[in-house]
Protein backbone atom coordinates (compact mmCIF):
# COMPACT_ATOMS: atom_id res chain seq x y z
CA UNK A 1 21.07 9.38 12.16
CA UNK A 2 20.03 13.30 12.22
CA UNK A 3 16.84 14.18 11.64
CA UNK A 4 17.65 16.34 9.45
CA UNK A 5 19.55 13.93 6.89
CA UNK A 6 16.40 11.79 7.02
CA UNK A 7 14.64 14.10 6.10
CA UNK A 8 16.32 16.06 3.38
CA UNK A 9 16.30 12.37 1.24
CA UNK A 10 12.96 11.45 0.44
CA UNK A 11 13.55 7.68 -0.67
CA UNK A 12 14.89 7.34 3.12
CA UNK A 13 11.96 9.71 4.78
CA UNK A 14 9.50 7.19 2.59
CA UNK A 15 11.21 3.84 3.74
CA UNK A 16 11.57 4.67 7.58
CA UNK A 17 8.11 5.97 8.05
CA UNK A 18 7.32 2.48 6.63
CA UNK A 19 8.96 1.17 9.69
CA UNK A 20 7.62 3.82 11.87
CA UNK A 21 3.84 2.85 10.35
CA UNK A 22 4.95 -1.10 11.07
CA UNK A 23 5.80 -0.40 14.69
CA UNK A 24 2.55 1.20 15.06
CA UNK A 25 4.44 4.67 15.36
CA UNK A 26 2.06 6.39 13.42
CA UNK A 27 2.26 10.01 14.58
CA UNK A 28 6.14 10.12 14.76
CA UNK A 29 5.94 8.51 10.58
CA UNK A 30 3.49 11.34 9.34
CA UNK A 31 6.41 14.30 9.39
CA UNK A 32 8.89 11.89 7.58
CA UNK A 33 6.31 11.07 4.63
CA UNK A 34 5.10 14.63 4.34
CA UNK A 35 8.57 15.89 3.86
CA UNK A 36 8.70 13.39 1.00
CA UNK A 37 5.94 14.95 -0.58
CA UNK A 38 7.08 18.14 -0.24
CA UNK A 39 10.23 17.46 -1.55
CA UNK A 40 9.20 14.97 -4.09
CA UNK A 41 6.74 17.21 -5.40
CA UNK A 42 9.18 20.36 -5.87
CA UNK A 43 11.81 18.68 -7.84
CA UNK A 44 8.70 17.60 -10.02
CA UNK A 45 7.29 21.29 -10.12
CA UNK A 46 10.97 22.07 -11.50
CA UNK A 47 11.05 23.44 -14.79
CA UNK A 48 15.00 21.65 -15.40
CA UNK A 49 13.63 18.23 -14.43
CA UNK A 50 15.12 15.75 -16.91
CA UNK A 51 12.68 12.82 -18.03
CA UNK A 52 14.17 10.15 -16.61
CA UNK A 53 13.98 12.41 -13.47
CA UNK A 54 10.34 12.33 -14.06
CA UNK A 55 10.04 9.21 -13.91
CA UNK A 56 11.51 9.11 -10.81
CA UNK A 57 9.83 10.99 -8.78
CA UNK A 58 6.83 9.89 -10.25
CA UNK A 59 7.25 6.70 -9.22
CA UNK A 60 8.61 7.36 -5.96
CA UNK A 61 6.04 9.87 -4.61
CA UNK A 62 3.08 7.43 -6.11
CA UNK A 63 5.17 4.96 -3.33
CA UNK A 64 4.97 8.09 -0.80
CA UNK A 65 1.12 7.85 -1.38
CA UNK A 66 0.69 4.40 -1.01
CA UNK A 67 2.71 4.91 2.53
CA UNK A 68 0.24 7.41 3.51
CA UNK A 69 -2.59 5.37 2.63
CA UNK A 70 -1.23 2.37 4.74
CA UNK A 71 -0.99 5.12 7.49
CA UNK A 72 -4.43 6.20 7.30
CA UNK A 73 -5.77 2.54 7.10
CA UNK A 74 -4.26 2.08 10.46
CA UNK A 75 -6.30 4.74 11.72
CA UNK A 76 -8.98 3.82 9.60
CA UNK A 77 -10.06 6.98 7.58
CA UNK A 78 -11.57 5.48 4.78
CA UNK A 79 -12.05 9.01 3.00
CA UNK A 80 -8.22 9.70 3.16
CA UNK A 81 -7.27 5.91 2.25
CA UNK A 82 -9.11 6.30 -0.81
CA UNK A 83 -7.62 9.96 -1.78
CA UNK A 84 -4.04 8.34 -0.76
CA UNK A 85 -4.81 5.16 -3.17
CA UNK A 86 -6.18 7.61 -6.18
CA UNK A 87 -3.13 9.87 -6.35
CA UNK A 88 -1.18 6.71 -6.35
CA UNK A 89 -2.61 5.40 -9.31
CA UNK A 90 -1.92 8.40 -10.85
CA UNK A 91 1.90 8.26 -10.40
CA UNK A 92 2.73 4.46 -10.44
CA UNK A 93 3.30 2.13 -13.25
CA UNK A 94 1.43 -1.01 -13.43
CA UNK A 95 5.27 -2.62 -13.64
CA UNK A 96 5.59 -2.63 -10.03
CA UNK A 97 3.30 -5.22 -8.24
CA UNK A 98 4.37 -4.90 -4.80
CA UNK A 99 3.52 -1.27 -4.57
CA UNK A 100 -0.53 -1.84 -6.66
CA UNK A 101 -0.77 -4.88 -4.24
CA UNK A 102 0.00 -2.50 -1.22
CA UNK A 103 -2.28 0.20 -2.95
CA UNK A 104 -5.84 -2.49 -3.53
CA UNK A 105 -5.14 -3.84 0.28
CA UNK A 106 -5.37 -0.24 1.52
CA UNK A 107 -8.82 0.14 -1.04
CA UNK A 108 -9.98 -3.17 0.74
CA UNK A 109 -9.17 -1.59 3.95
CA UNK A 110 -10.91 1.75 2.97
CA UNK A 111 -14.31 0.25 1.79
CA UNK A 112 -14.07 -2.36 4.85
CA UNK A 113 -14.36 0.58 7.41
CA UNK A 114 -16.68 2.28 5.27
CA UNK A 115 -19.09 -0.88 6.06
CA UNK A 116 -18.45 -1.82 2.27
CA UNK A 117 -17.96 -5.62 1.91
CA UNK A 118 -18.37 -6.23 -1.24
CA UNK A 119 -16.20 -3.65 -2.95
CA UNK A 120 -13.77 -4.71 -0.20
CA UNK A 121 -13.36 -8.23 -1.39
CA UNK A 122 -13.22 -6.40 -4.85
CA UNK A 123 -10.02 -4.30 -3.93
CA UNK A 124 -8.35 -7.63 -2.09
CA UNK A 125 -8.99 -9.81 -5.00
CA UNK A 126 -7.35 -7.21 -7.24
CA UNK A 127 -4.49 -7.06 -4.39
CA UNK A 128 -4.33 -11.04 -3.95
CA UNK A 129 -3.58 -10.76 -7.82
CA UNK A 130 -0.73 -7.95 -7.61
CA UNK A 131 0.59 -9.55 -4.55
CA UNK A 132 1.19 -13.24 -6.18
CA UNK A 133 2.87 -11.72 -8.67
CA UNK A 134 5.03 -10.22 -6.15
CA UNK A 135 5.39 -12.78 -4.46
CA UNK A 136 5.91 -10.99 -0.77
CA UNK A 137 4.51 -14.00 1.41
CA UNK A 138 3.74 -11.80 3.99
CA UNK A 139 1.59 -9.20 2.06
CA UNK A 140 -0.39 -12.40 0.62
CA UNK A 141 -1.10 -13.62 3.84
CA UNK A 142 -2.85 -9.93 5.30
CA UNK A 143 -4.44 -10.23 2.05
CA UNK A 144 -6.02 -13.93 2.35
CA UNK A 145 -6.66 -13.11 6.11
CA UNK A 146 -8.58 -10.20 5.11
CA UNK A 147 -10.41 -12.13 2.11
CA UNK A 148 -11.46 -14.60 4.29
CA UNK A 149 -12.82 -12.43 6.89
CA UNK A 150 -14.99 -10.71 4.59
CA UNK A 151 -16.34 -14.05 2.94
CA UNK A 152 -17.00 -15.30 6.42
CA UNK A 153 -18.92 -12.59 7.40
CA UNK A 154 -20.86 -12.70 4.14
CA UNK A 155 -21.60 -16.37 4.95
CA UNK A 156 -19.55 -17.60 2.38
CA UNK A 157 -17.52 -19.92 3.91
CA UNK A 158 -16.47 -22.35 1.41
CA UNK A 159 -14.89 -19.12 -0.40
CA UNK A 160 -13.39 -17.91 2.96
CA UNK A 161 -11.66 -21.80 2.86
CA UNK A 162 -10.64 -21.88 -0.25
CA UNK A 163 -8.69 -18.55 -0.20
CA UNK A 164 -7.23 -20.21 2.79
CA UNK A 165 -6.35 -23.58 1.28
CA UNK A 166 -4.86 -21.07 -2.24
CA UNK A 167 -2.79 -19.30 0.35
CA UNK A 168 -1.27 -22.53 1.56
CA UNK A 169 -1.04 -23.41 -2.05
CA UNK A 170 1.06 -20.56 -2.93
CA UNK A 171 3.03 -20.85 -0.09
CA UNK A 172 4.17 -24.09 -1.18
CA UNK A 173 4.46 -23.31 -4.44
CA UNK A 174 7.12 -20.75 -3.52
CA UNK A 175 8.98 -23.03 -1.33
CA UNK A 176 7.48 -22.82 2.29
């Protein structure tokens, strides 16, 4: 597919510089979610915009920031994460849990590189509760992984097991 055509349709920019960010093609997914933004954010600036359009576009670019959060946390730039995760909040409904799951994990990662444990196992709690709800097994599982590495290295190591033994719990709770 063109460039171009990618491009010009933000919900497909957003989604394939997901897969980009996946594959660890971080440079080549950057371009793709900026001309989200861009686009995103003019048909919001629009003065015709109807409210469900709102909406919309709301929602979406809140899921264009969470994106470039994720992308950041891969490089780990706390100070961008955390910009990324605020102007998400400010455009996403509670309504979707997948996308405030995706948006604590990159807070956990944020305060993590910043050398802040404890607010990190804040933000992956808060994730490990979007993220049941759900119910994408493999988001859960970064999350527990990461929940356990931070208890661990606080010396908490019956917490670190338990958030292992409630992963395994949920797993088979949702038929694994």
């Amino acid at each position: 597919i063109p460039d171009e055509l990618i491009k010009n349709n933000p919900g497909f920019c957003l989604y394939y510089a997901w897969i980009l960010i996946s594959a660890g093609k971080l440079e080549q997914a950057e371009p793709y979610l900026a001309s989200a933004e861009n686009i995103t954010t003019n048909r919001l600036n629009d003065k015709k915009i109807s409210s469900e359009n709102i909406d919309y576009n709301k929602n979406l670019l809140g899921r264009i920031f969470v994106a470039f959060a994720w992308l950041n946390s891969n490089e780990e730039h706390p100070e961008r994460i955390i910009e990324y995760c605020e102007k998400a909040l400010k455009n996403l409904k509670e309504d979707n849990p997948l996308w405030f799951s995706w948006i604590w994990f990159s807070y956990g990662i944020a305060y993590y590189s910043a050398g802040n444990i404890q607010e990190s196992n804040r933000a992956f709690k808060k994730a490990w509760e979007y993220g049941e709800k759900s119910g994408n097994l493999y988001l859960i599982s970064a999350i527990a992984f990461r929940v356990a590495d931070n208890e661990q290295q606080l010396g908490h190591y019956r917490s670190a097991y338990k958030k292992c033994s409630d992963l395994l719990d949920f797993m088979k709770k949702i038929g694994y």
